[in-house]
Protein backbone atom coordinates (compact mmCIF):
# COMPACT_ATOMS: atom_id res chain seq x y z
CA UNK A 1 -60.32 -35.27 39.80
CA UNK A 2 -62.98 -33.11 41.29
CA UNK A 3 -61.23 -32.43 44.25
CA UNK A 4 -58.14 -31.56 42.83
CA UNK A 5 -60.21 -28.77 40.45
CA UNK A 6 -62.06 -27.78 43.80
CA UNK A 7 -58.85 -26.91 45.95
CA UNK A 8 -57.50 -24.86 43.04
CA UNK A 9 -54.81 -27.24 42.34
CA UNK A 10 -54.62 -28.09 38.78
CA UNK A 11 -50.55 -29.23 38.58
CA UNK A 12 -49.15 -31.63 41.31
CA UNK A 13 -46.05 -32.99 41.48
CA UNK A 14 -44.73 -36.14 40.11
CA UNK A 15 -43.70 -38.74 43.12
CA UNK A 16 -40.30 -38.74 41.79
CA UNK A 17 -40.08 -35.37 42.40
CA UNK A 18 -40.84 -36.06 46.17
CA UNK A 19 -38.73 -38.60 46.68
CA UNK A 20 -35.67 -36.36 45.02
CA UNK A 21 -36.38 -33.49 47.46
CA UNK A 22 -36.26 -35.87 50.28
CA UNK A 23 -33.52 -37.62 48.94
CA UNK A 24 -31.62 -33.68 48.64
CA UNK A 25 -32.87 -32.89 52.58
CA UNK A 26 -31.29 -36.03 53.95
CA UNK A 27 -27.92 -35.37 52.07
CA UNK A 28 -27.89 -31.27 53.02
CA UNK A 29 -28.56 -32.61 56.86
CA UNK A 30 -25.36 -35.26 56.53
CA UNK A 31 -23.73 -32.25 55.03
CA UNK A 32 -24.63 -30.17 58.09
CA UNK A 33 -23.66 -32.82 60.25
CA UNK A 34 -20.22 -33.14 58.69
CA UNK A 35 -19.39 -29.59 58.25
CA UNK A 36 -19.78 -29.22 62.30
CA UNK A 37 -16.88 -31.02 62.88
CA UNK A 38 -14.94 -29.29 60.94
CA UNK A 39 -12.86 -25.99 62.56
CA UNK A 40 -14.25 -23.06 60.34
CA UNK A 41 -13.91 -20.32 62.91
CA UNK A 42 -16.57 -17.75 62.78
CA UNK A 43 -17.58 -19.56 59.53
CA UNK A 44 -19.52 -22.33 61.26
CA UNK A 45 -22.38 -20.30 61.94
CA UNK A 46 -22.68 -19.18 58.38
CA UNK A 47 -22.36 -22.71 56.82
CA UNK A 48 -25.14 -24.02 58.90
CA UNK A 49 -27.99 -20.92 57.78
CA UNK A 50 -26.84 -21.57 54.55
CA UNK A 51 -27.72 -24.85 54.30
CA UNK A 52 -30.57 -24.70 56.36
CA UNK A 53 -31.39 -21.87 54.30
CA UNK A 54 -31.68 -23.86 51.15
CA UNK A 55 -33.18 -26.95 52.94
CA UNK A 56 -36.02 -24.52 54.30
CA UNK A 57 -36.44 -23.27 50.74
CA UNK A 58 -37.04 -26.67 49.27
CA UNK A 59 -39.34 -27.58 52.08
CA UNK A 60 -41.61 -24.33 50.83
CA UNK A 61 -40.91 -24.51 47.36
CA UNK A 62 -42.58 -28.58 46.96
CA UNK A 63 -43.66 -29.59 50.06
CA UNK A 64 -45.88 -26.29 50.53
CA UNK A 65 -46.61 -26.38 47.00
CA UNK A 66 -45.16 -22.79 46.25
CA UNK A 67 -43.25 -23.61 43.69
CA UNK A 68 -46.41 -24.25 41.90
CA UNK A 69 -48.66 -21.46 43.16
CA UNK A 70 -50.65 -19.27 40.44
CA UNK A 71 -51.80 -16.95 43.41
CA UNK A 72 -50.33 -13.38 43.56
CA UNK A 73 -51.30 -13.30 47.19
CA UNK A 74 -49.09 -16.58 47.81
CA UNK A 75 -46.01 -15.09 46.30
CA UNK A 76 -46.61 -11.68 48.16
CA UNK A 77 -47.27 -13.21 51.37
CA UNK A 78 -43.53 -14.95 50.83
CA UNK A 79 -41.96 -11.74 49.51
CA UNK A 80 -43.72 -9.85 52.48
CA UNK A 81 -42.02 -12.71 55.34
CA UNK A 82 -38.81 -12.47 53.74
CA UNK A 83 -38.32 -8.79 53.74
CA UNK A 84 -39.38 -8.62 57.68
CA UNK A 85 -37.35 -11.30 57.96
CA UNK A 86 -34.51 -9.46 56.80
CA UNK A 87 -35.12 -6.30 58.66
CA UNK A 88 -35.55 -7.96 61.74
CA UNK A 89 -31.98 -9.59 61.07
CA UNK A 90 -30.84 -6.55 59.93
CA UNK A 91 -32.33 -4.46 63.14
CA UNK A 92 -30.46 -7.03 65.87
CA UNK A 93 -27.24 -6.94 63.74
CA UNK A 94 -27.57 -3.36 64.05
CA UNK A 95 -28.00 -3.36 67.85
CA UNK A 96 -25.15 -6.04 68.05
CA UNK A 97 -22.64 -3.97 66.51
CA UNK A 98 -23.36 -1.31 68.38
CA UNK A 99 -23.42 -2.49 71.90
CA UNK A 100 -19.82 -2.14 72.31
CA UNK A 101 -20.56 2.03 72.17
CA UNK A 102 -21.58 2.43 75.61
């Protein structure tokens, strides 16, 4: 109990909870593996970030704890990762389209 008040860590998760989350990674991989047979044209791409999108938010969300997090500087540390996340995307889909200029 001591420890748990030490490391700042007052809620944890239920087991069940775990085992769901795992449960919802092992079905969104099948899914992955499923939708890459199927002929989606340029759409392939898209389906797989998606759902690796959502499996690598459920993987921060409980397994890194965030979901729980009190800390401001947790959540703006996330916020912060995402938006130069999203400007470097946005910067090399930038260059991309406009490579056929020159």
């Amino acid at each position: 109990m001591a420890e748990s008040a030490a490391s700042g860590h007052s809620k944890s998760s239920p087991l069940k909870l775990y085992f769901g989350v795992w449960a919802t990674l092992l079905v969104l991989t099948f899914v992955t593996y499923r939708v890459a047979y199927l002929e989606l044209g340029p759409f392939n791409s898209v389906v797989a970030l998606v759902i690796a999108s959502i499996k690598a938010t459920l993987v921060a969300l409980f397994f890194m704890h965030v979901w729980h997090a009190s800390e401001k500087l947790t959540k703006l540390v996330i916020v912060a990762a995402l938006f130069f996340l999203l400007l470097l995307l946005g910067l090399t889909m930038a260059d991309y389209a406009t490579r056929t200029w020159s």
